[in-house]
N, C-alpha and C. Protein backbone atom coordinates (compact mmCIF):
# COMPACT_ATOMS: atom_id res chain seq x y z
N UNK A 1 0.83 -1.20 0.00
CA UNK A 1 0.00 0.00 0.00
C UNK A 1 0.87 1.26 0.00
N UNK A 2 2.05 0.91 0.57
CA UNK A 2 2.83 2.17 0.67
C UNK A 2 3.39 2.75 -0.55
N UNK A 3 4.07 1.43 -1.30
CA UNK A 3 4.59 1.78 -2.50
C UNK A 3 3.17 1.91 -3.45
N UNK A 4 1.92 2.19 -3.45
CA UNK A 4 1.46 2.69 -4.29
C UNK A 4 0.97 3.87 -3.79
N UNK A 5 1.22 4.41 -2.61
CA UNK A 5 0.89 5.59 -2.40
C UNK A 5 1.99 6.30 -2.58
N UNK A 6 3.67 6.01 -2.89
CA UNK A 6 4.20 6.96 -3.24
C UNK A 6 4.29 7.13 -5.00
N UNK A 7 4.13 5.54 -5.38
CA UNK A 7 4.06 6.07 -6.93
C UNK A 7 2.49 7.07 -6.97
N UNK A 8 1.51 6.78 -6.48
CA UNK A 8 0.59 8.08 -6.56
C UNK A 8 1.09 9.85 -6.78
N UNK A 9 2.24 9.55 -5.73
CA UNK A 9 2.36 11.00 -5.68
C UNK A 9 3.10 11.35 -6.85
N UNK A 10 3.66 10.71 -7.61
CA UNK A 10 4.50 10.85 -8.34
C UNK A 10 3.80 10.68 -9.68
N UNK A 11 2.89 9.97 -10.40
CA UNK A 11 1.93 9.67 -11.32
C UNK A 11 1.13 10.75 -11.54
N UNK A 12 0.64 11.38 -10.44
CA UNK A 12 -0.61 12.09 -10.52
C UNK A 12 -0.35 14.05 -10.72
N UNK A 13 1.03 14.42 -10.20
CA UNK A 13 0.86 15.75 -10.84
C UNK A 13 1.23 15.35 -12.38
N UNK A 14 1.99 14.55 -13.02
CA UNK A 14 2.14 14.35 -14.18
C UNK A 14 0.52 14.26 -15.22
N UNK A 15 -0.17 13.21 -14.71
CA UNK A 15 -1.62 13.01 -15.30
C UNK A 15 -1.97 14.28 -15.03
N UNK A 16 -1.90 14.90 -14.58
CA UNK A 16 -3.18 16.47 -14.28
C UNK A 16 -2.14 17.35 -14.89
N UNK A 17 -0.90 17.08 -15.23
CA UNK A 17 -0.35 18.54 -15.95
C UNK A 17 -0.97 18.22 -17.52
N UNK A 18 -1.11 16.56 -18.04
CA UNK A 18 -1.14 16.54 -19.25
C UNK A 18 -2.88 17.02 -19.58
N UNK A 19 -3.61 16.81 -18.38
CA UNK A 19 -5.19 17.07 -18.59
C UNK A 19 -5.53 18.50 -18.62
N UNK A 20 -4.28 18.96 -18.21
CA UNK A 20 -4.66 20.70 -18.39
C UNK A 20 -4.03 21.53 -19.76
N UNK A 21 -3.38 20.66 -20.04
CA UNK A 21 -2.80 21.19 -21.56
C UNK A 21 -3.36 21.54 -21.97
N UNK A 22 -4.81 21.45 -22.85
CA UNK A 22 -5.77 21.53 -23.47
C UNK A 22 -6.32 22.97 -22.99
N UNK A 23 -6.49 23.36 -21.59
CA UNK A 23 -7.11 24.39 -21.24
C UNK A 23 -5.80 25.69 -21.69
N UNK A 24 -4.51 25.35 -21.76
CA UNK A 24 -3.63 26.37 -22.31
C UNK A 24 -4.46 26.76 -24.51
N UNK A 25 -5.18 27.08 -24.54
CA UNK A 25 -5.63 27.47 -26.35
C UNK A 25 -5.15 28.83 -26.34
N UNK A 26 -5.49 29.83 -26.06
CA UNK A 26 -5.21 30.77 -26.94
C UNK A 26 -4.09 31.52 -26.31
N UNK A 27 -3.92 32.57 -27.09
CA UNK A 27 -2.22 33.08 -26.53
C UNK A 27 -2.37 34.21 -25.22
N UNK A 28 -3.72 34.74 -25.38
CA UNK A 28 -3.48 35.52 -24.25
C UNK A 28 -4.66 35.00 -23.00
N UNK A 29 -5.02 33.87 -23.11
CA UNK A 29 -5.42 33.51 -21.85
C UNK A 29 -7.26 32.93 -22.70
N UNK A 30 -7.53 32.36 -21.68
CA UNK A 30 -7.56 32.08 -20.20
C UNK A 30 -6.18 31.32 -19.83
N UNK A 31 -5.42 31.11 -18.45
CA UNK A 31 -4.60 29.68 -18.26
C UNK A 31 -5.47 28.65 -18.55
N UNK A 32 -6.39 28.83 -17.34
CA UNK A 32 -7.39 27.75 -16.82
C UNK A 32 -8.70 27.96 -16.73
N UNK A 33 -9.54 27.46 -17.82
CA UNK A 33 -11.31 27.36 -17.47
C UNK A 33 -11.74 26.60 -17.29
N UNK A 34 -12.94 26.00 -17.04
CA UNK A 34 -13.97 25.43 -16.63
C UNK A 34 -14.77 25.13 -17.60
N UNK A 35 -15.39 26.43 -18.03
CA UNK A 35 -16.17 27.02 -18.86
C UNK A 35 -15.87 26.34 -20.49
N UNK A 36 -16.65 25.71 -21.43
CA UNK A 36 -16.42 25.46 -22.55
C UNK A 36 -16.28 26.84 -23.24
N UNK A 37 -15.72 26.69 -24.89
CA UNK A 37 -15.94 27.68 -25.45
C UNK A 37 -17.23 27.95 -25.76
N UNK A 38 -18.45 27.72 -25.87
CA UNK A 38 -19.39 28.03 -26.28
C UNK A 38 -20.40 28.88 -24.74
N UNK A 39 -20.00 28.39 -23.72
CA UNK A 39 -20.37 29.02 -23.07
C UNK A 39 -19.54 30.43 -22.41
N UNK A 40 -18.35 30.24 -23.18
CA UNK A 40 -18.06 31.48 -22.54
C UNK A 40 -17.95 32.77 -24.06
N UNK A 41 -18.44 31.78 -24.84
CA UNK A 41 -18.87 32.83 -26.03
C UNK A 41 -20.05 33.57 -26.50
N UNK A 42 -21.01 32.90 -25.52
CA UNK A 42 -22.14 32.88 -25.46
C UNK A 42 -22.55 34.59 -25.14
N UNK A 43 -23.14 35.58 -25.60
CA UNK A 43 -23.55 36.88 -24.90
C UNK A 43 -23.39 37.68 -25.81
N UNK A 44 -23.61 39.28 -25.18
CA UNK A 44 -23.64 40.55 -26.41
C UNK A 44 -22.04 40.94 -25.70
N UNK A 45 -21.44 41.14 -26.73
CA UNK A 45 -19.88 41.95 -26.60
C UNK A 45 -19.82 43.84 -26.96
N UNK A 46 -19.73 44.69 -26.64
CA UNK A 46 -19.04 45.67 -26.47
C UNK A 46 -18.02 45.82 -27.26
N UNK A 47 -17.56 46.33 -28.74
CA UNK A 47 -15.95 46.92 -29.01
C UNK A 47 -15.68 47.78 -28.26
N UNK A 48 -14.27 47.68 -27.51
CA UNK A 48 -13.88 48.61 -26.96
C UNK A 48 -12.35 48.94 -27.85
N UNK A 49 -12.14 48.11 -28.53
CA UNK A 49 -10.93 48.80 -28.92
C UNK A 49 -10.72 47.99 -30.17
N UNK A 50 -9.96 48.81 -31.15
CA UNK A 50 -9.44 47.98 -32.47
C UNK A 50 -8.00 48.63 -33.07
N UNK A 51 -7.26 47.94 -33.06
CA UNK A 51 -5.85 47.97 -34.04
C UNK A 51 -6.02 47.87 -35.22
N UNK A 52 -4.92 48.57 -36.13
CA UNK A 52 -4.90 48.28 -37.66
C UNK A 52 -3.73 47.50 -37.32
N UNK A 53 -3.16 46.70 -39.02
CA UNK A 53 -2.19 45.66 -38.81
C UNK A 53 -1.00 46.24 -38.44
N UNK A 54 -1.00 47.39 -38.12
CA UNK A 54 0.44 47.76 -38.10
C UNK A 54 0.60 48.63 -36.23
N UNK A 55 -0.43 48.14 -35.61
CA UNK A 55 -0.59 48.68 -34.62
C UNK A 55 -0.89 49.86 -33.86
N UNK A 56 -1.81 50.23 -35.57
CA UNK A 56 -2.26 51.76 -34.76
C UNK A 56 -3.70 51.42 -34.39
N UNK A 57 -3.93 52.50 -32.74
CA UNK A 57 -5.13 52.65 -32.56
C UNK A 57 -6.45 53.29 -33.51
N UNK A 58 -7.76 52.33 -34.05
CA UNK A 58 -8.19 52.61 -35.29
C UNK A 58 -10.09 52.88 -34.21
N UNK A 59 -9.68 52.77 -33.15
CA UNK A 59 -11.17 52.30 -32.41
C UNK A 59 -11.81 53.86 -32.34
N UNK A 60 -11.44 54.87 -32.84
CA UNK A 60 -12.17 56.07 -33.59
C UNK A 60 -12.61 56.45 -34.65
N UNK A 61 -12.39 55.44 -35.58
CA UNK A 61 -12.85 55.38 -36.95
C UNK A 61 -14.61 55.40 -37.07
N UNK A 62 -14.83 55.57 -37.78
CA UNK A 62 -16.03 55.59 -37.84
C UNK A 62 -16.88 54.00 -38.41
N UNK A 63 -16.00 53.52 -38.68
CA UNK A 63 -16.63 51.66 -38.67
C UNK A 63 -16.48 50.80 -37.61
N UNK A 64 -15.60 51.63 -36.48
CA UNK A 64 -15.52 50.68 -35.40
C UNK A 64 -16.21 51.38 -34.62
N UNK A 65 -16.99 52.33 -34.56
CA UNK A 65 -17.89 53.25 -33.17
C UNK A 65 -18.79 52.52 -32.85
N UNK A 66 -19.30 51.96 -32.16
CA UNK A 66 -20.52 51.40 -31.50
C UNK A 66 -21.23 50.50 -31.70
N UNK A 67 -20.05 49.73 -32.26
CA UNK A 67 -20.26 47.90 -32.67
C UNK A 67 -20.41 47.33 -31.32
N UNK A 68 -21.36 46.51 -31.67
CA UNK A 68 -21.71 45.17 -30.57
C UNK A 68 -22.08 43.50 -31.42
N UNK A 69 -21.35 42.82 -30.72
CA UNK A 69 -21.57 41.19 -31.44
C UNK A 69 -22.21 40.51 -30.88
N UNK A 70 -23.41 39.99 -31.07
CA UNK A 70 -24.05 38.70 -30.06
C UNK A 70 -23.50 37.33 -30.62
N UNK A 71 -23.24 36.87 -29.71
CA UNK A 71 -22.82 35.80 -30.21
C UNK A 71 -23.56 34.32 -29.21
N UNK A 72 -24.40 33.52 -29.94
CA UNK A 72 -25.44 33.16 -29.65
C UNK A 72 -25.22 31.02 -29.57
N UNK A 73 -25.75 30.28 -28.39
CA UNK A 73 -25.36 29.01 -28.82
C UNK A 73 -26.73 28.13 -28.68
N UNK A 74 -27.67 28.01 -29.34
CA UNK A 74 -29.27 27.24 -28.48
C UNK A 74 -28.45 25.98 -28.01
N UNK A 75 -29.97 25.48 -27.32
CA UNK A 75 -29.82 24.07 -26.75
C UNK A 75 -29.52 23.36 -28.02
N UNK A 76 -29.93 23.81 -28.99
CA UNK A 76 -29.67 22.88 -30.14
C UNK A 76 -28.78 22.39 -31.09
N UNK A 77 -27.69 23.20 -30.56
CA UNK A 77 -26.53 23.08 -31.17
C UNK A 77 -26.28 24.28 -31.78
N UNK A 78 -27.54 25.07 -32.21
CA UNK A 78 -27.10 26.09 -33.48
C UNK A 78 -26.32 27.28 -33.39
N UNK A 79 -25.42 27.95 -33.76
CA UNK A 79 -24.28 29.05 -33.02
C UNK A 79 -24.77 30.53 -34.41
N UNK A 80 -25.16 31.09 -33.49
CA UNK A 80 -25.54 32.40 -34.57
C UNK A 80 -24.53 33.69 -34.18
N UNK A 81 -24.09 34.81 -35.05
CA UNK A 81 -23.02 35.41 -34.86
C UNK A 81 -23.98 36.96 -35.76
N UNK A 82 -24.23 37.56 -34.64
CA UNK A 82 -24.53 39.32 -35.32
C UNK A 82 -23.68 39.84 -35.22
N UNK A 83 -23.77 40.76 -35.71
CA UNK A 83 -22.65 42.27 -35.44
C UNK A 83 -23.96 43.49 -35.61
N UNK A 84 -23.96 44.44 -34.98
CA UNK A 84 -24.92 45.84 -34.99
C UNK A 84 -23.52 46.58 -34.85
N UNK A 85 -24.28 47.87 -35.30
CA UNK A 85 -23.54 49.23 -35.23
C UNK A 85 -24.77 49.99 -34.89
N UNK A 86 -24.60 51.30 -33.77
CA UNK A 86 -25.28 51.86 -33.63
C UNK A 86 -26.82 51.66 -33.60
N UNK A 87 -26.93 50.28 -32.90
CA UNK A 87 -28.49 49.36 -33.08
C UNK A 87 -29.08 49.16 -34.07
N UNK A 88 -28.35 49.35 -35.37
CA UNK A 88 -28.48 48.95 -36.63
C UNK A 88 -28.16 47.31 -37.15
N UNK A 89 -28.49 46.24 -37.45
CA UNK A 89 -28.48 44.95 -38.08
C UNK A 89 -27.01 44.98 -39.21
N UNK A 90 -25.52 45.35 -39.00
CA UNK A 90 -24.40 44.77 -40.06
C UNK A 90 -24.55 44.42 -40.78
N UNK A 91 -23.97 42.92 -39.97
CA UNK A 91 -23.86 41.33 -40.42
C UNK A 91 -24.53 40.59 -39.47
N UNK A 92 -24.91 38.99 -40.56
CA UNK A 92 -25.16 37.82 -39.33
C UNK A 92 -24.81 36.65 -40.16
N UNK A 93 -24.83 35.69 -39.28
CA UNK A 93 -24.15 34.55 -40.07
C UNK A 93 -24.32 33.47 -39.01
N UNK A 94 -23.46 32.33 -39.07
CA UNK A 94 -23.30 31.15 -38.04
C UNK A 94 -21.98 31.15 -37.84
N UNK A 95 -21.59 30.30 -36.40
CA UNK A 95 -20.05 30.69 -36.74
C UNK A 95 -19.97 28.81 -35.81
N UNK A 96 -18.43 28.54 -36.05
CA UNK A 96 -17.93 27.14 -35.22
C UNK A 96 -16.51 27.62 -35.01
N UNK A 97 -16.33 26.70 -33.99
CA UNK A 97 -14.80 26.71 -33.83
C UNK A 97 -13.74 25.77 -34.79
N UNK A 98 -12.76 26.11 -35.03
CA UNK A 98 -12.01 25.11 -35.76
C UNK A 98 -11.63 24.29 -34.56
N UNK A 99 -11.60 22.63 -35.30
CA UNK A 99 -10.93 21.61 -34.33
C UNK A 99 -9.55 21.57 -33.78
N UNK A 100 -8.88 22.10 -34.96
CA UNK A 100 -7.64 22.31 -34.56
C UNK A 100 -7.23 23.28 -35.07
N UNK A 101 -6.62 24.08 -34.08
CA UNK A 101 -6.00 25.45 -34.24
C UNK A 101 -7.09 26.62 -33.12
N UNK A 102 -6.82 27.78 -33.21
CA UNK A 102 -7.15 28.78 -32.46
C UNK A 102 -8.62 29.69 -33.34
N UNK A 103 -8.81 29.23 -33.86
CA UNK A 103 -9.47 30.30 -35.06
C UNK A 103 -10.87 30.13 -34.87
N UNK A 104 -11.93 30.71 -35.08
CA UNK A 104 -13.76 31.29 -34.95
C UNK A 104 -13.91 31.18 -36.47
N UNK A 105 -15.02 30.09 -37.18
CA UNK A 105 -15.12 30.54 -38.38
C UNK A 105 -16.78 31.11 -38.76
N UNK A 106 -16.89 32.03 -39.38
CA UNK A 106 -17.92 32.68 -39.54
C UNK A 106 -18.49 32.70 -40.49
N UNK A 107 -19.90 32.38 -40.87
CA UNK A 107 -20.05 32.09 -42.51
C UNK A 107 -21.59 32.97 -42.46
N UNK A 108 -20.92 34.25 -43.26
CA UNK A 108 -21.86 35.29 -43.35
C UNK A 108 -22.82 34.89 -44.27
N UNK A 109 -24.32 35.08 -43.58
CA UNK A 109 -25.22 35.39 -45.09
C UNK A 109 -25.32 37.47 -45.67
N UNK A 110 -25.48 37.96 -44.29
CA UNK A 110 -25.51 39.39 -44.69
C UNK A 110 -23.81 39.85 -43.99
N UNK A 111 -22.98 40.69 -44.98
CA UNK A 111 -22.10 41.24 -44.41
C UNK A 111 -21.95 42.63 -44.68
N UNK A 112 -21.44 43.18 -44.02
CA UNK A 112 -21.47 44.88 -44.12
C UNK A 112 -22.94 45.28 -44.74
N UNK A 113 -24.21 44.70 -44.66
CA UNK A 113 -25.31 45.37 -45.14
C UNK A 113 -25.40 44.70 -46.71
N UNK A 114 -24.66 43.57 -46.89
CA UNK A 114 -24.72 43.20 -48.20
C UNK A 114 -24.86 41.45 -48.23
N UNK A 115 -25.71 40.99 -48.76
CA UNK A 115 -26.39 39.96 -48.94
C UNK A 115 -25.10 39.21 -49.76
N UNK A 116 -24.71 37.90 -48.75
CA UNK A 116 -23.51 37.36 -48.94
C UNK A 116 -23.89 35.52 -49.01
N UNK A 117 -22.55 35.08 -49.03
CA UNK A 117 -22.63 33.93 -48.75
C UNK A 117 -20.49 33.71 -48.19
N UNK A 118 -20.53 34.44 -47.27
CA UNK A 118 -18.73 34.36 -47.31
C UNK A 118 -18.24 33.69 -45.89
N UNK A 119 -17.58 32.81 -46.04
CA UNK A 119 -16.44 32.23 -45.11
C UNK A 119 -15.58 33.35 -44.37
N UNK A 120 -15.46 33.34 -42.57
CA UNK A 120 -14.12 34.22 -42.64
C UNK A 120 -13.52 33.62 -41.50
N UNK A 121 -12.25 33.49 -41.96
CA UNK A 121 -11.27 32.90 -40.11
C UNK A 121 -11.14 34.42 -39.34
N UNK A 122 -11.23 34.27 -37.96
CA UNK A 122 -10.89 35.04 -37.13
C UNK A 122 -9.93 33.76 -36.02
N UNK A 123 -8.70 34.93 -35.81
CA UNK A 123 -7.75 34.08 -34.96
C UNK A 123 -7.94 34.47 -33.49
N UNK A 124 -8.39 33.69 -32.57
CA UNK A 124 -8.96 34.21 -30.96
C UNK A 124 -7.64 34.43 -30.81
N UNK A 125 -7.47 35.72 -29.77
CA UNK A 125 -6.14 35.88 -28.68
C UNK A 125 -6.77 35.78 -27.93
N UNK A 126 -7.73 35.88 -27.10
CA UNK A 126 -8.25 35.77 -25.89
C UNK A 126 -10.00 35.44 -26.01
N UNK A 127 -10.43 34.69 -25.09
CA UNK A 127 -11.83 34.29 -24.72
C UNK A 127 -11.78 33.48 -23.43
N UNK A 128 -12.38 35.15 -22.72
CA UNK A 128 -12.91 34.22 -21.61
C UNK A 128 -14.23 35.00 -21.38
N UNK A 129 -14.89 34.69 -20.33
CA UNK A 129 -16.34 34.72 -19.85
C UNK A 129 -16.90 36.54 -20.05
N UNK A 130 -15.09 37.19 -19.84
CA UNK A 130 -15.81 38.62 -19.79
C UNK A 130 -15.03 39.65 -20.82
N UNK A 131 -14.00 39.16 -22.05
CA UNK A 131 -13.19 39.14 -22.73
C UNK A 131 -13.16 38.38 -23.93
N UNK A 132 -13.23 38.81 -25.40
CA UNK A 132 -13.24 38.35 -26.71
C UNK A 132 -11.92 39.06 -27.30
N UNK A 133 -10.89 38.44 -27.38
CA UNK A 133 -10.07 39.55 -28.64
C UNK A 133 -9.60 38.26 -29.50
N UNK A 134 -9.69 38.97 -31.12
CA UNK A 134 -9.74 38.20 -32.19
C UNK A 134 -9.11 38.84 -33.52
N UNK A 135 -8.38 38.56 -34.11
CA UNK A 135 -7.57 39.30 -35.35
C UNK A 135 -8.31 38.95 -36.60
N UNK A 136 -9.08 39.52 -37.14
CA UNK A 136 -9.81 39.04 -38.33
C UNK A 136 -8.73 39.08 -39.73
N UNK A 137 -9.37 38.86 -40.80
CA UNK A 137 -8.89 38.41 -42.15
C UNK A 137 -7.94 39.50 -42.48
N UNK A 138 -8.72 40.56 -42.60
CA UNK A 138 -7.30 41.86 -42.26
C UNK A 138 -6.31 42.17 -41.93
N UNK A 139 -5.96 41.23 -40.97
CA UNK A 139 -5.00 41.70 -39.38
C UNK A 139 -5.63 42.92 -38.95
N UNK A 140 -6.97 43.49 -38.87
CA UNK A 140 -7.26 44.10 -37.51
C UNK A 140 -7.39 43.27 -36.11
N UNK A 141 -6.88 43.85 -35.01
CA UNK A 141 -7.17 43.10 -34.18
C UNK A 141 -8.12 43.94 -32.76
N UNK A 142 -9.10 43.04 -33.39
CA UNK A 142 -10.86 43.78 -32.34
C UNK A 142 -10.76 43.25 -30.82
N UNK A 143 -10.96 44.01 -29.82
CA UNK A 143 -10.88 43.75 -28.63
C UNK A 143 -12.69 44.07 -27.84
N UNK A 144 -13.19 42.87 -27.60
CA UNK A 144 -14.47 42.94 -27.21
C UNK A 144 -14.72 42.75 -25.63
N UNK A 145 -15.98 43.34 -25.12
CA UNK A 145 -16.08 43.09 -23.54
C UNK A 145 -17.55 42.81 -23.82
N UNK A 146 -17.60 41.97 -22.59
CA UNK A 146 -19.28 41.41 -22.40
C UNK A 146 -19.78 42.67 -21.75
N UNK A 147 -21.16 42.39 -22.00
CA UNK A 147 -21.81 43.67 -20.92
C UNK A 147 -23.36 43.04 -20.71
């Protein structure tokens, strides 16, 4: 009994470092959730801030003022993705996660106010429960808050 209570000690931070790997995804966090992605994607987001690719502050422009994203998951599986400006209807579309890799894919029917059918990767840097930041096709990189 003894010798399997010290190989225990020795087995088991190893098993729980490899079970948490998985919770290390995106580059700027979470470490550690709980929370699936869908539930912590789940809600209306806030832009509070946006970069151009070259790292200038762009979140005064007049296409980034007073964007909000719902981003939506039913019991049913189905994942719906708006964007409003100024309580105006954007875009909407469906969106999934890629299996492998870091990326949100979004498959617009209306985009910018224009009747679509378009694919787009967005690369997550961060998602957690009260935090969205994501670098779209551009390299802008949009920084969202729940509210």
């Amino acid at each position: 009994m003894k010798r399997f209570l010290n190989v225990a000690k020795i087995l088991l931070p190893f098993v729980a470092l490899i079970s948490f790997t998985g919770c290390f995804q995106y580059p700027e966090g979470p470490v550690f959730t709980v929370q699936t992605r869908d539930e912590r994607i789940t809600g209306s987001w806030r832009l509070t801030s946006a970069t151009d690719p070259f790292g200038a502050d762009v979140s005064g422009d007049a296409s980034f003022a007073n964007v909000t994203l719902t981003a939506l998951v039913s019991r049913s599986g189905d994942k719906s993705w708006t964007v409003f400006q100024n309580g105006n209807l954007l875009s909407l579309g469906t969106f999934l996660f890629a299996s492998h890799g870091d990326q949100v894919i979004v498959v617009y029917t209306l985009l910018n106010n224009v009747q679509t059918y378009t694919q787009e990767f967005y690369d997550i840097r961060k998602l957690t429960d009260k935090y969205f930041y994501y670098v779209d096709q551009n390299g802008y990189t949009l920084h969202y808050q729940k509210y």
